[in-house]
Protein backbone atom coordinates (compact mmCIF):
# COMPACT_ATOMS: atom_id res chain seq x y z
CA UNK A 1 36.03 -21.06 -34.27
CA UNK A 2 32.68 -19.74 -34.15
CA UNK A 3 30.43 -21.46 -35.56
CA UNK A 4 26.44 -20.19 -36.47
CA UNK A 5 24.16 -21.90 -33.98
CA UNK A 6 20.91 -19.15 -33.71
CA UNK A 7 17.11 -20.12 -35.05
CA UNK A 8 15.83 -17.72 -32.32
CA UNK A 9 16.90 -18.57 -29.36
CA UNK A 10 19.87 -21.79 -28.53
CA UNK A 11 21.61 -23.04 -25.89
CA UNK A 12 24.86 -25.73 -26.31
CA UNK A 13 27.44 -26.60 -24.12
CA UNK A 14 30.80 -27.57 -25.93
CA UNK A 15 33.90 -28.43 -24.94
CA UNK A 16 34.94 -24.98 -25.07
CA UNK A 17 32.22 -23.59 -22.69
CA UNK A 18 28.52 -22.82 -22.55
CA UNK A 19 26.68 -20.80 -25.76
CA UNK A 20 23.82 -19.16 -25.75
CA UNK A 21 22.63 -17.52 -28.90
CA UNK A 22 19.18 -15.37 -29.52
CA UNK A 23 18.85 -14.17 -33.03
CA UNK A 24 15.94 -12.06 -34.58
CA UNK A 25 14.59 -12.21 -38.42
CA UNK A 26 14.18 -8.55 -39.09
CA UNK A 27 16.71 -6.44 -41.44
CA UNK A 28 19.50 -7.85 -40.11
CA UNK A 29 22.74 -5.56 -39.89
CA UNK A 30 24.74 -4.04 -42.84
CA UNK A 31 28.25 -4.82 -43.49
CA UNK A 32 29.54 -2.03 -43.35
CA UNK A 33 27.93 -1.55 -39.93
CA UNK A 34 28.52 -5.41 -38.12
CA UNK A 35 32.38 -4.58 -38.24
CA UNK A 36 31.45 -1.62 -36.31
CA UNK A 37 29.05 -2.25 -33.94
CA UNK A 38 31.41 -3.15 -30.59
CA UNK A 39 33.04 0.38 -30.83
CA UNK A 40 32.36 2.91 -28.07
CA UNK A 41 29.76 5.34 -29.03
CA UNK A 42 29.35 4.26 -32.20
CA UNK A 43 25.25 4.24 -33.31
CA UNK A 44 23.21 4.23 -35.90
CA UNK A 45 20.25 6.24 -34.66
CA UNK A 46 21.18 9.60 -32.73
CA UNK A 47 18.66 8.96 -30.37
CA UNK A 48 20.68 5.95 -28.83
CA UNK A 49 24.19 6.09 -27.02
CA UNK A 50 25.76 3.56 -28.64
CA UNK A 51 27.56 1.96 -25.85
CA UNK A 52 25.21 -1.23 -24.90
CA UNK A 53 27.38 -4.00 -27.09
CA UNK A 54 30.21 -2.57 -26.06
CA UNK A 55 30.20 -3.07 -22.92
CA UNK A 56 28.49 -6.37 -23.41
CA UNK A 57 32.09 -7.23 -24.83
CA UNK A 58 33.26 -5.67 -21.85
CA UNK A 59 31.95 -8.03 -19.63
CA UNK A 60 32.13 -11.01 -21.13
CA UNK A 61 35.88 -10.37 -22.00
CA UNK A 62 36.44 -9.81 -18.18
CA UNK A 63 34.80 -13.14 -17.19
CA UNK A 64 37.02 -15.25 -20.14
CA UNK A 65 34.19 -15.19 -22.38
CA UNK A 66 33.40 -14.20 -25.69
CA UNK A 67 30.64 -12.62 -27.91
CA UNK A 68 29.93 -13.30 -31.46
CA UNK A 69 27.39 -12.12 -34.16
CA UNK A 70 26.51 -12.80 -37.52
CA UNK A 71 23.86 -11.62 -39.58
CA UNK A 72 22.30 -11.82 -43.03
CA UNK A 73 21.00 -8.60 -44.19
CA UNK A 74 17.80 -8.29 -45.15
CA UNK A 75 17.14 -11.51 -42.92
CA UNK A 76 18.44 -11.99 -39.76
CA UNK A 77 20.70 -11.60 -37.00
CA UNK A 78 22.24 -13.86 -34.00
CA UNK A 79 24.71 -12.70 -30.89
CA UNK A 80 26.28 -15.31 -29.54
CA UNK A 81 28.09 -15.48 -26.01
CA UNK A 82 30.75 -18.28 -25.02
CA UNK A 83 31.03 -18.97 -21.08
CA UNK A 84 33.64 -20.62 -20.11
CA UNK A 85 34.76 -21.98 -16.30
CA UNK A 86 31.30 -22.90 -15.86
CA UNK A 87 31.53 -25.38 -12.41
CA UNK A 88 28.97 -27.66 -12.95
């Protein structure tokens, strides 16, 4: 399970792979919108494509990893991404 690990910037390694998480303290994303935001094309602004998470998602799916967020609105906000298979 994911758990919360951003202050700004974090970097773990767990027994389940490597995280690193970068969060921001601006407006945070609505909740309506943060179940949302990995869809193709979806956006917010028209002046943006709406296609950078997802294929963030993309990626990391196709390497056995994983992204996360979370986010407090009004607050802040924190992607998370899981690599796993990591030879040390």
């Amino acid at each position: 399970m994911f758990r919360r690990m951003c202050e700004h910037y974090y970097r773990k390694k767990a027994h389940n792979g490597y995280y690193i998480s970068v969060g921001d303290n601006r407006a945070g994303i609505l909740p309506d919108v943060l179940n949302k935001i990995f869809i193709p094309f979806f956006m917010t602004e028209i002046s943006r494509p709406g296609i950078g998470l997802n294929l963030c998602e993309q990626i990391m799916n196709l390497h056995g990893g994983d992204i996360f967020v979370s986010s407090v609105t009004g607050k802040e906000s924190c992607f998370s991404l899981r690599f796993v298979n990591i030879k040390e």
